[in-house]
PDB file of N, CA and C in Angstrom:
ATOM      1  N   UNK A   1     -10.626 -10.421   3.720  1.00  0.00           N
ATOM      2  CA  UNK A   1      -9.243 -10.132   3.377  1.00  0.00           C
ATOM      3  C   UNK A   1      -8.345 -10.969   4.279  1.00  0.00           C
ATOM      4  N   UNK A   2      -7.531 -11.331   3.907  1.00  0.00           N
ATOM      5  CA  UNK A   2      -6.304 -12.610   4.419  1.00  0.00           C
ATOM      6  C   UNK A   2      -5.116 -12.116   4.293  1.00  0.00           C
ATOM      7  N   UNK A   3      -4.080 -12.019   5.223  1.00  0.00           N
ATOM      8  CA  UNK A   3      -3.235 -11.670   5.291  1.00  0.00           C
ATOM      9  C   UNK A   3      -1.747 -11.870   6.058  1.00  0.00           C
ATOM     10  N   UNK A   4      -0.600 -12.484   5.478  1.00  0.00           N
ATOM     11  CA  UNK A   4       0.200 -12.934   6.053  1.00  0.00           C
ATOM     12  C   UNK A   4       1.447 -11.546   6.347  1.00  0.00           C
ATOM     13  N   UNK A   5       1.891 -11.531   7.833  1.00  0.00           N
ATOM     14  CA  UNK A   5       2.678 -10.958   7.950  1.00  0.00           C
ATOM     15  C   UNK A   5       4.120 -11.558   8.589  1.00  0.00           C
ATOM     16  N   UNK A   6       5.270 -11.554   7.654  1.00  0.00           N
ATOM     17  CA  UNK A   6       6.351 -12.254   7.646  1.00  0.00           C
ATOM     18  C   UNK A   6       7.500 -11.138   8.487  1.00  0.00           C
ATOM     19  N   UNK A   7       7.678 -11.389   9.381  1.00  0.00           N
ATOM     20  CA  UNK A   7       8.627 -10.311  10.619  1.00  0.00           C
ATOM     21  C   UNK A   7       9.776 -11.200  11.035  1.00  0.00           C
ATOM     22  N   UNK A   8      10.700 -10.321  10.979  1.00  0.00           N
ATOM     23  CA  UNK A   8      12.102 -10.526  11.729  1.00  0.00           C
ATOM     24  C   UNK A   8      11.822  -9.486  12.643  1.00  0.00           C
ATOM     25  N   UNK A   9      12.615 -10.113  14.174  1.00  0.00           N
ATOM     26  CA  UNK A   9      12.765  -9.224  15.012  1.00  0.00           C
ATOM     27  C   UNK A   9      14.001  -9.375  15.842  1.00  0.00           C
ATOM     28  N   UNK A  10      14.336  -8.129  15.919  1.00  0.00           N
ATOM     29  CA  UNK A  10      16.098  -8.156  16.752  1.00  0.00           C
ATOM     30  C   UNK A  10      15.771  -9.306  17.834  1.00  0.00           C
ATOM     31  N   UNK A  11      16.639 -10.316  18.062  1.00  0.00           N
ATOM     32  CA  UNK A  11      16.054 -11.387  19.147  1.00  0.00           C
ATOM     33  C   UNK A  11      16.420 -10.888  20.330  1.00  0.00           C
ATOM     34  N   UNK A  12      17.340  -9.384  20.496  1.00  0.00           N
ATOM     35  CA  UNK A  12      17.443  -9.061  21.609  1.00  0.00           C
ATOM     36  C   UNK A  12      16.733  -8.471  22.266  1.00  0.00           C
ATOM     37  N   UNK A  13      15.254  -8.256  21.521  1.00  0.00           N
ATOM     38  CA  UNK A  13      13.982  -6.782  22.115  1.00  0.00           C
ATOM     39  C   UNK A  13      12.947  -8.248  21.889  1.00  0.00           C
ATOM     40  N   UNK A  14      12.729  -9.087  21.614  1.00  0.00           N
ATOM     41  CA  UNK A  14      11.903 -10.046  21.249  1.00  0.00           C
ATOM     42  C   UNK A  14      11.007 -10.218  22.111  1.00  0.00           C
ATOM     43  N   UNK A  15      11.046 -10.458  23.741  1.00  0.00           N
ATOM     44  CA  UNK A  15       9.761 -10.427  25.046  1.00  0.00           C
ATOM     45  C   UNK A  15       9.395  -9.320  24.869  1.00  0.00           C
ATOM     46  N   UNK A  16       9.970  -8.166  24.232  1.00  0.00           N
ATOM     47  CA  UNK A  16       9.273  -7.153  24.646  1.00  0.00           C
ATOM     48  C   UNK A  16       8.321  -6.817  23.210  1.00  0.00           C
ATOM     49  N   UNK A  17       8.824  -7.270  21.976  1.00  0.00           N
ATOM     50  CA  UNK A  17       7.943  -7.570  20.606  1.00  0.00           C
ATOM     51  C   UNK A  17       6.821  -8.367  21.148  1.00  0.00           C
ATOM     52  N   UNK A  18       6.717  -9.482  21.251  1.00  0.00           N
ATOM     53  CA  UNK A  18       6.208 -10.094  21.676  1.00  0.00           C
ATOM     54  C   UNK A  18       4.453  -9.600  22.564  1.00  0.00           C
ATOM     55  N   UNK A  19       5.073  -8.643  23.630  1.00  0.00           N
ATOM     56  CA  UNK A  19       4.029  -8.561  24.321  1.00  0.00           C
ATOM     57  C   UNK A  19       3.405  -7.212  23.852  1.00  0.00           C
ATOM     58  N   UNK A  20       4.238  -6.619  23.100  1.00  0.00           N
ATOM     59  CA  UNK A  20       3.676  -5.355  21.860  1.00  0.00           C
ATOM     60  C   UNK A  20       2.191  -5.864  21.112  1.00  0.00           C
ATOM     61  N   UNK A  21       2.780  -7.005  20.865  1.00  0.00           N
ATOM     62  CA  UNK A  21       2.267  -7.721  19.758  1.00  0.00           C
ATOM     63  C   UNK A  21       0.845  -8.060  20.212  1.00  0.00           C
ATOM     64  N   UNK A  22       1.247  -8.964  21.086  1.00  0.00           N
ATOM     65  CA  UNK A  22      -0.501  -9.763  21.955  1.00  0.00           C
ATOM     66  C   UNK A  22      -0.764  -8.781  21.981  1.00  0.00           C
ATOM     67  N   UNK A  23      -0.386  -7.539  22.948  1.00  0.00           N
ATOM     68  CA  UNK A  23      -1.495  -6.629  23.554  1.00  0.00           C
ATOM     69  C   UNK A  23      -2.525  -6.050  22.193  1.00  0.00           C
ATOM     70  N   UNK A  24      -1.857  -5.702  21.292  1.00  0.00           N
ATOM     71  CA  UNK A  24      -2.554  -5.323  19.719  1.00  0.00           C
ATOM     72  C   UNK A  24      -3.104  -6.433  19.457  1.00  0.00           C
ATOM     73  N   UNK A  25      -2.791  -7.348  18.928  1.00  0.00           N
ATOM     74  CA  UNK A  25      -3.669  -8.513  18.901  1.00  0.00           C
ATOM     75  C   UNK A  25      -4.986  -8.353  19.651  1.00  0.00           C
ATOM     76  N   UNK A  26      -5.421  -9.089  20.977  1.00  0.00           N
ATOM     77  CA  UNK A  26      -5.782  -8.664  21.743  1.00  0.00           C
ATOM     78  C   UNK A  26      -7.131  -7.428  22.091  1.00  0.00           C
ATOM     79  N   UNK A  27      -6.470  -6.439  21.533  1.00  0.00           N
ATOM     80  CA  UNK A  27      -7.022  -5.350  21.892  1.00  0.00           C
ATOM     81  C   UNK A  27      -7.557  -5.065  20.251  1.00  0.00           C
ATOM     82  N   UNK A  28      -6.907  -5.471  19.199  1.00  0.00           N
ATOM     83  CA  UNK A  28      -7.981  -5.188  17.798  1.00  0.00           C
ATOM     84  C   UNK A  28      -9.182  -5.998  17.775  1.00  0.00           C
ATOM     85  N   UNK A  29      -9.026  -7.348  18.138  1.00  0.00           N
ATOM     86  CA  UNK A  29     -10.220  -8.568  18.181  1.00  0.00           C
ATOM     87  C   UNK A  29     -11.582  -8.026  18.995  1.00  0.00           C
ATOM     88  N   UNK A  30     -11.088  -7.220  20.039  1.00  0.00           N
ATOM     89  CA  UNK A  30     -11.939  -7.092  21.420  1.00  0.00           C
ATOM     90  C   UNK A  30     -12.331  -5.616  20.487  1.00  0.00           C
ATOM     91  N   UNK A  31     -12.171  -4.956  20.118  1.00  0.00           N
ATOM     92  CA  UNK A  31     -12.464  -3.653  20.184  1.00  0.00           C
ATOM     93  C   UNK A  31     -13.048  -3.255  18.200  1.00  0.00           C
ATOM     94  N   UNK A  32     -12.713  -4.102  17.396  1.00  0.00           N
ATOM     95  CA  UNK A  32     -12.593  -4.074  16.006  1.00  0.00           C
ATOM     96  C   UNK A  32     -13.796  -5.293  15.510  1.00  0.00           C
ATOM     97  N   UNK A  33     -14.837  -4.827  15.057  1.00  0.00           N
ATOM     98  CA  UNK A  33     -15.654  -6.089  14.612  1.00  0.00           C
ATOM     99  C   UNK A  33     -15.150  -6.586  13.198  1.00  0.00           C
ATOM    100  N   UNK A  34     -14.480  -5.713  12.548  1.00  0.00           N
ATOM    101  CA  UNK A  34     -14.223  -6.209  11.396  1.00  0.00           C
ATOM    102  C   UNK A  34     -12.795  -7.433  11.286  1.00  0.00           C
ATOM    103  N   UNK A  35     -12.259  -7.157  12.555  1.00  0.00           N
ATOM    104  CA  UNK A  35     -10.736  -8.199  12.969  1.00  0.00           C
ATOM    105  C   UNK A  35     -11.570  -8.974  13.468  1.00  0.00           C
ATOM    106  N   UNK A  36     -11.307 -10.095  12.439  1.00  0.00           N
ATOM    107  CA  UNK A  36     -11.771 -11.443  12.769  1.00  0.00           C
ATOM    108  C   UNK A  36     -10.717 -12.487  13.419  1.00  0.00           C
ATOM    109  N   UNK A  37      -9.710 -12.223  13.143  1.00  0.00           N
ATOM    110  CA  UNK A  37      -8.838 -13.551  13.698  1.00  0.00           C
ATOM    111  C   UNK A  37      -7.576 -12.793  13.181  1.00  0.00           C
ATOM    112  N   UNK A  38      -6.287 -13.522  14.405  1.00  0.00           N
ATOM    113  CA  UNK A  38      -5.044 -13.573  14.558  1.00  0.00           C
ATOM    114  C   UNK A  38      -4.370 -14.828  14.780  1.00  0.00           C
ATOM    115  N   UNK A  39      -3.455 -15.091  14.547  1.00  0.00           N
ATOM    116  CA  UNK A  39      -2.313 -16.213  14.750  1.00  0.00           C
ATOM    117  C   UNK A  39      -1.258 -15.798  14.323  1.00  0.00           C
ATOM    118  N   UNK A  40      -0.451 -15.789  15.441  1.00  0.00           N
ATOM    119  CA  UNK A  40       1.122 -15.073  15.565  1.00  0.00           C
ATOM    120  C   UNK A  40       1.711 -16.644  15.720  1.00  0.00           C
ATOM    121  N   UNK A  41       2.740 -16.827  15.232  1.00  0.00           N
ATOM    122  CA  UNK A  41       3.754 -18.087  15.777  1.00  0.00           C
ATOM    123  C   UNK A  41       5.064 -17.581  15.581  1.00  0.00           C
ATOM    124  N   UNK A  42       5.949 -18.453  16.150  1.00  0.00           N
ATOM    125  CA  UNK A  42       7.106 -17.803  15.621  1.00  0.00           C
ATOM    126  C   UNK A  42       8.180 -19.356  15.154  1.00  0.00           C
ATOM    127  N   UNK A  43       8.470 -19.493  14.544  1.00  0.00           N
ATOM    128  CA  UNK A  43       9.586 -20.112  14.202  1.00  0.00           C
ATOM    129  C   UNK A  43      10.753 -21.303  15.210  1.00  0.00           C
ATOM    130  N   UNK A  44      10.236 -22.593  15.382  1.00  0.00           N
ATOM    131  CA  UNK A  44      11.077 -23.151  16.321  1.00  0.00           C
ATOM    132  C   UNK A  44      12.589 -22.930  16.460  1.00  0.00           C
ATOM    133  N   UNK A  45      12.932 -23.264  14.901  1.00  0.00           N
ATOM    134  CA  UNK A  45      14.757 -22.809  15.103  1.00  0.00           C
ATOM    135  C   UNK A  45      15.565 -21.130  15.113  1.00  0.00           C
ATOM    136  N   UNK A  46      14.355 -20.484  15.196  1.00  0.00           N
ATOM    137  CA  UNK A  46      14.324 -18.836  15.240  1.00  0.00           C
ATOM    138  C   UNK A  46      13.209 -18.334  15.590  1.00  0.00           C
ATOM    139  N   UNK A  47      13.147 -17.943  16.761  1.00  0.00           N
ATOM    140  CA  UNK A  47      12.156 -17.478  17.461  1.00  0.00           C
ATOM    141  C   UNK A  47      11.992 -16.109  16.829  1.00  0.00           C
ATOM    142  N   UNK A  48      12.799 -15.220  16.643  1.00  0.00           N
ATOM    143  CA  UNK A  48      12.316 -14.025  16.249  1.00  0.00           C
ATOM    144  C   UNK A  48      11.836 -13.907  14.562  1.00  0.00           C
ATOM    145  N   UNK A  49      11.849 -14.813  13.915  1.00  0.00           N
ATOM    146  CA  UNK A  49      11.358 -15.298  12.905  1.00  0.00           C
ATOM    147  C   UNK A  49       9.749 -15.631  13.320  1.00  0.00           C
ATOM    148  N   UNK A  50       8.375 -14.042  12.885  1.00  0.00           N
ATOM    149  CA  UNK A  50       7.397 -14.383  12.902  1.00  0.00           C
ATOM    150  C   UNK A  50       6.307 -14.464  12.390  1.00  0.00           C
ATOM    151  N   UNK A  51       5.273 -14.816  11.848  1.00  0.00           N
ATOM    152  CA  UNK A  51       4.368 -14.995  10.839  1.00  0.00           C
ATOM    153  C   UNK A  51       2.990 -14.895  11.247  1.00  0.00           C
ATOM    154  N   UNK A  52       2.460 -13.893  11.012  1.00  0.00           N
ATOM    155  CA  UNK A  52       1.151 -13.510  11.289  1.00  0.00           C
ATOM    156  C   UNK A  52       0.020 -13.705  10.517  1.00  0.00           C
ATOM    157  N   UNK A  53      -1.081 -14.545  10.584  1.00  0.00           N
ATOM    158  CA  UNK A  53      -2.066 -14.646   9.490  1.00  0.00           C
ATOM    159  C   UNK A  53      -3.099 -13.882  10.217  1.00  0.00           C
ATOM    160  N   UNK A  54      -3.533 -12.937   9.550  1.00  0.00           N
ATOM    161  CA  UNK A  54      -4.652 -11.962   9.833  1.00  0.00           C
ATOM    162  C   UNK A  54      -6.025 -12.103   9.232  1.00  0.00           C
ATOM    163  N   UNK A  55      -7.160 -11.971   9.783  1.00  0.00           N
ATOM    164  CA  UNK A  55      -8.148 -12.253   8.902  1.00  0.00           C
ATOM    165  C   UNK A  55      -9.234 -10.826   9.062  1.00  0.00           C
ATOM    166  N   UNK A  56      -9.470 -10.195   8.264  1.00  0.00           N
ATOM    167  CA  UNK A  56     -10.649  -9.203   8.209  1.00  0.00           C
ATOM    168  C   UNK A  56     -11.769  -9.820   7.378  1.00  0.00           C
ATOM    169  N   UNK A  57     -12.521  -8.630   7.884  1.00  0.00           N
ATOM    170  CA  UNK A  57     -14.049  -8.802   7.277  1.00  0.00           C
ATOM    171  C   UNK A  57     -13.818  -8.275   5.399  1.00  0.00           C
ATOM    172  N   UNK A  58     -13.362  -7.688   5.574  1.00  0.00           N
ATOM    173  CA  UNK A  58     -13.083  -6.970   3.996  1.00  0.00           C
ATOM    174  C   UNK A  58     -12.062  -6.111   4.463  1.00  0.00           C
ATOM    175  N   UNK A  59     -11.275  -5.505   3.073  1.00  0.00           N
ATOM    176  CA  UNK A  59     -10.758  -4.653   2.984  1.00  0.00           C
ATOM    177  C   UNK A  59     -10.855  -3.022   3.767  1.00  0.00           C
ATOM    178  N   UNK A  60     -11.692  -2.910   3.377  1.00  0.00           N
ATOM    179  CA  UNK A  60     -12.222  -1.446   4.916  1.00  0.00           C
ATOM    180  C   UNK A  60     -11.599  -1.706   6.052  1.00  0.00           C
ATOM    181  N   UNK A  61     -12.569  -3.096   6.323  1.00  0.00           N
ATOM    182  CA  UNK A  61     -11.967  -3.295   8.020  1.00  0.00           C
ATOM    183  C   UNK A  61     -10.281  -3.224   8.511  1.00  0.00           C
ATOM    184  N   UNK A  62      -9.870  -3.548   7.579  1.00  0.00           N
ATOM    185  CA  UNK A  62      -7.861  -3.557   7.335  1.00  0.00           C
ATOM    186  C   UNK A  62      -8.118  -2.037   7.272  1.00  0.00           C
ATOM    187  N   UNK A  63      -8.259  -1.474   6.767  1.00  0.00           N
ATOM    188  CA  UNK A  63      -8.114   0.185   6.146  1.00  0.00           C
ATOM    189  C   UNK A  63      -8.406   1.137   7.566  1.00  0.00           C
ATOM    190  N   UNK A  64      -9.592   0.701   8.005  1.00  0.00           N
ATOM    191  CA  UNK A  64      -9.661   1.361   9.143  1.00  0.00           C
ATOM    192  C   UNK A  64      -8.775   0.788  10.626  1.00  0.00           C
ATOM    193  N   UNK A  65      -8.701  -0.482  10.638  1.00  0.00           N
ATOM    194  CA  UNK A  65      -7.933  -1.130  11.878  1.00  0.00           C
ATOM    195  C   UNK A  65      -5.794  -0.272  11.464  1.00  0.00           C
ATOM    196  N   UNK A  66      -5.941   0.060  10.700  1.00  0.00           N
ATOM    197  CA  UNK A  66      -4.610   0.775  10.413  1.00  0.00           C
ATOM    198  C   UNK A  66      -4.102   2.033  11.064  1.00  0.00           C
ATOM    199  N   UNK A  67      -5.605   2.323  11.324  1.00  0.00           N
ATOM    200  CA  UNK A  67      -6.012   3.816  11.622  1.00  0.00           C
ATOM    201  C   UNK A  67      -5.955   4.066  12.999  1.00  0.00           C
ATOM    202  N   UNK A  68      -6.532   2.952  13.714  1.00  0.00           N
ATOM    203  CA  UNK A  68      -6.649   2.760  15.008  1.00  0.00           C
ATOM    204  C   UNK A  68      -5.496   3.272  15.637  1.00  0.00           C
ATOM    205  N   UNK A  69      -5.914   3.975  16.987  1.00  0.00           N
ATOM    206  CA  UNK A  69      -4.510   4.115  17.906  1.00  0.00           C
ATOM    207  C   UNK A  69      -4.278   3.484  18.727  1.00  0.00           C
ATOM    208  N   UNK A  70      -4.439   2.144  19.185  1.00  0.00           N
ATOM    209  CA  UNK A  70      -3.876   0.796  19.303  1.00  0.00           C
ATOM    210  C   UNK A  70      -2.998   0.216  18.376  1.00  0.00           C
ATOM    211  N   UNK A  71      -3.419   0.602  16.812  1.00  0.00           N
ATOM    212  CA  UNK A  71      -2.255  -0.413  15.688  1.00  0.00           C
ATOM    213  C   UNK A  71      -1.053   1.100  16.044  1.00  0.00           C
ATOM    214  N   UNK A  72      -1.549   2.248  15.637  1.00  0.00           N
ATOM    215  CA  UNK A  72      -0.442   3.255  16.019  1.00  0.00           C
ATOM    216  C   UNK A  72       0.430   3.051  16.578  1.00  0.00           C
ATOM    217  N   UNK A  73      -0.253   2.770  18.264  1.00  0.00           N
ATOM    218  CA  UNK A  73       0.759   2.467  19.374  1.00  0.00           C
ATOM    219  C   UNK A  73       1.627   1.494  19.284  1.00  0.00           C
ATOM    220  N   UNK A  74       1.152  -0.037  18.451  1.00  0.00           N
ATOM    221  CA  UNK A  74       2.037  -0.729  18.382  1.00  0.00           C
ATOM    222  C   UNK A  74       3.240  -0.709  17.282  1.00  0.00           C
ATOM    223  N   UNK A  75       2.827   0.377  16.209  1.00  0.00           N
ATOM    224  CA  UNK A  75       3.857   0.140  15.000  1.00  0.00           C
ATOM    225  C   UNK A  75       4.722   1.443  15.531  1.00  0.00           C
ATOM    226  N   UNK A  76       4.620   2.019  16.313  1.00  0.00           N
ATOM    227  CA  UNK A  76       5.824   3.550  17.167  1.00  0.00           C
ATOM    228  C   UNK A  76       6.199   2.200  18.288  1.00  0.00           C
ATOM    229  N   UNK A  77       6.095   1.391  19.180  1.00  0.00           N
ATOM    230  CA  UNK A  77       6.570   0.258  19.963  1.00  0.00           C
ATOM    231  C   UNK A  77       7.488  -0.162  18.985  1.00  0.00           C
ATOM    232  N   UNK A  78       7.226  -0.766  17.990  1.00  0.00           N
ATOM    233  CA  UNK A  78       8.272  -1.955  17.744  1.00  0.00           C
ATOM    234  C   UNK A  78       8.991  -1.331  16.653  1.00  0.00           C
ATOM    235  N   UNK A  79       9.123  -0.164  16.154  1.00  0.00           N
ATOM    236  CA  UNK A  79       9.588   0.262  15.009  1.00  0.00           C
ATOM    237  C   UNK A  79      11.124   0.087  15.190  1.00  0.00           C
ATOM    238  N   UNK A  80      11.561   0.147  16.449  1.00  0.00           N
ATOM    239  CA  UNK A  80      12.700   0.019  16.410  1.00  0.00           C
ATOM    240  C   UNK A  80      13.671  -1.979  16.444  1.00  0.00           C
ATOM    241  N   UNK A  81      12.373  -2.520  16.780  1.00  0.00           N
ATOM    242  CA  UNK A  81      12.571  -3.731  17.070  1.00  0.00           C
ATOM    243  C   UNK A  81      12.705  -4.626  15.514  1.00  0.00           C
ATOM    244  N   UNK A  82      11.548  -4.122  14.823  1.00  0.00           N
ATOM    245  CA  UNK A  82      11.546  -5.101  13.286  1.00  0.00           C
ATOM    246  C   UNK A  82      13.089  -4.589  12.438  1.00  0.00           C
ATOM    247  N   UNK A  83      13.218  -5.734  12.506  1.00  0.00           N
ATOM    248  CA  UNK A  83      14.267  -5.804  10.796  1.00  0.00           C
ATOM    249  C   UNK A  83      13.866  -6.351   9.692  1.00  0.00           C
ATOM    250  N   UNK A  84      12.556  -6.670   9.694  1.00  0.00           N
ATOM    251  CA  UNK A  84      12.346  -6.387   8.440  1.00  0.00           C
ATOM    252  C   UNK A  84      10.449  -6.792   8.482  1.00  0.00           C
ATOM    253  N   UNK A  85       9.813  -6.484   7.712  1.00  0.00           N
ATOM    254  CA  UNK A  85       8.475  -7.057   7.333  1.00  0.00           C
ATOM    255  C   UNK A  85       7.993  -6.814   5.721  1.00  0.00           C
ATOM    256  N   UNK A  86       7.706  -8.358   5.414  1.00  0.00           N
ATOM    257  CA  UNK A  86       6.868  -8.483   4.419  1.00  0.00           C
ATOM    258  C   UNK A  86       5.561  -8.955   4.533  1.00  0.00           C
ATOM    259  N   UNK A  87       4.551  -8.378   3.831  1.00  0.00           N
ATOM    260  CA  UNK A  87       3.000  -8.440   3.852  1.00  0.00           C
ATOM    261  C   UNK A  87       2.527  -8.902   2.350  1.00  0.00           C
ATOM    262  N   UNK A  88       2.187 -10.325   2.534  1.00  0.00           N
ATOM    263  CA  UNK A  88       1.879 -11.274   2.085  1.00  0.00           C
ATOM    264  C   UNK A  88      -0.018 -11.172   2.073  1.00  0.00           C
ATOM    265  N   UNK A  89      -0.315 -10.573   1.035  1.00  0.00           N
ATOM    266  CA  UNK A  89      -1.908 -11.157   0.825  1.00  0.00           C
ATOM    267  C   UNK A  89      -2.391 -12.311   0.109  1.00  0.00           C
ATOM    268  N   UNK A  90      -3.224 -13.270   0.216  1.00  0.00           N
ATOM    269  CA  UNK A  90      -3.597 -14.535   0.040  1.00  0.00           C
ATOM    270  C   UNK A  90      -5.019 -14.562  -0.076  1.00  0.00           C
ATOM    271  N   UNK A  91      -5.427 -15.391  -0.947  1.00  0.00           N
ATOM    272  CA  UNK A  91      -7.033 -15.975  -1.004  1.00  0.00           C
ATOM    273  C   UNK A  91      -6.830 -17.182  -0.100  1.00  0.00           C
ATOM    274  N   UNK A  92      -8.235 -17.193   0.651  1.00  0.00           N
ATOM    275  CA  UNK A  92      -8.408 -18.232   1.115  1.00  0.00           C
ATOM    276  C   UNK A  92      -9.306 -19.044   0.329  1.00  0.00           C
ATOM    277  N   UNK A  93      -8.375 -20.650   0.974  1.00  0.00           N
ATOM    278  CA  UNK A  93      -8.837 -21.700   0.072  1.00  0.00           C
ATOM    279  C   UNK A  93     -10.147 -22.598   0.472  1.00  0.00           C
ATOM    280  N   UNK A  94      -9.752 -22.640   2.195  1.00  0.00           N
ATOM    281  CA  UNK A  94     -11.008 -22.789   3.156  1.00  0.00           C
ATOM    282  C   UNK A  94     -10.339 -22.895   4.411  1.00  0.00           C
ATOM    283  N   UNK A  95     -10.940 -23.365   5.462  1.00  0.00           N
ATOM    284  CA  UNK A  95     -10.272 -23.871   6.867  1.00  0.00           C
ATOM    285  C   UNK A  95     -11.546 -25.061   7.419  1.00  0.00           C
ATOM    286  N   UNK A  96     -11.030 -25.260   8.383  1.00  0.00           N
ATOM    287  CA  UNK A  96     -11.554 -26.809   9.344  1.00  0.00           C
ATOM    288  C   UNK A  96     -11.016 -26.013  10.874  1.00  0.00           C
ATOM    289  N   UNK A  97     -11.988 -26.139  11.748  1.00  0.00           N
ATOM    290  CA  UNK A  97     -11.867 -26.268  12.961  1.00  0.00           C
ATOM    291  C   UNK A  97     -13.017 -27.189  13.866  1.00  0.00           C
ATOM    292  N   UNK A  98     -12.744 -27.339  14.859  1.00  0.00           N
ATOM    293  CA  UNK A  98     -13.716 -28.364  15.885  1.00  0.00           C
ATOM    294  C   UNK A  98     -14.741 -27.033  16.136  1.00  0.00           C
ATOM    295  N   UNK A  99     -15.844 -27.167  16.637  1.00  0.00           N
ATOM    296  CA  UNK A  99     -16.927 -26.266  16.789  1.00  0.00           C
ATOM    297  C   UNK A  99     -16.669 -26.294  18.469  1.00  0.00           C
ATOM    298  N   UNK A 100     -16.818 -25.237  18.683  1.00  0.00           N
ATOM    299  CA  UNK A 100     -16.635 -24.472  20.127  1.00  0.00           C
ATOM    300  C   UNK A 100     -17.417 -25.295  21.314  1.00  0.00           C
ATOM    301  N   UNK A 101     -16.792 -26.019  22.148  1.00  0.00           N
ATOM    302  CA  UNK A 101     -17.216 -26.494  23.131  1.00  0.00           C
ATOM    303  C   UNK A 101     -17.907 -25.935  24.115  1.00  0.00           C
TER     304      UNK A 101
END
């Protein structure tokens, strides 16, 4: 399952989104076998403009990583911070990376 998450965030709470964010990040990868991958960026001419591509093992693994009280903790953190989120699901088409040194 592939998944883009499209976030605005008040740019005035943004370091503190931010480190909401990694720590969940972070802490789903390490603790979630089914969270396969994260990439957060944010937007050069708008930083609080941010885009998350998520990758699970399947659908379950999303279903249960929802559940988690790590994702909890972070969606009661920033609830007050987002102005807005859209969740963007996608097929993947493929990817390319260098093999792990």
């Amino acid at each position: 399952m592939v998944r883009l998450a499209k976030i605005k965030v008040d740019p005035a709470q943004l370091t503190e989104y931010n480190k909401a964010l990694l720590t969940q990040m972070k802490t789903a990868v390490a603790l979630e076998p089914g969270v396969l991958t994260y990439y957060a960026v944010a937007d050069k001419k708008d930083p609080s403009s941010i885009t998350i591509l998520e990758i699970y093992a399947d659908t379950a693994a999303y279903n249960k990583h929802i559940l988690t009280p790590h994702f909890k903790k972070y969606k009661d953190t920033v609830k007050d911070m987002v102005k807005s989120l859209e969740l963007v699901d996608v097929d993947m088409i493929g990817f390319a990376r260098k093999p792990d040194n």
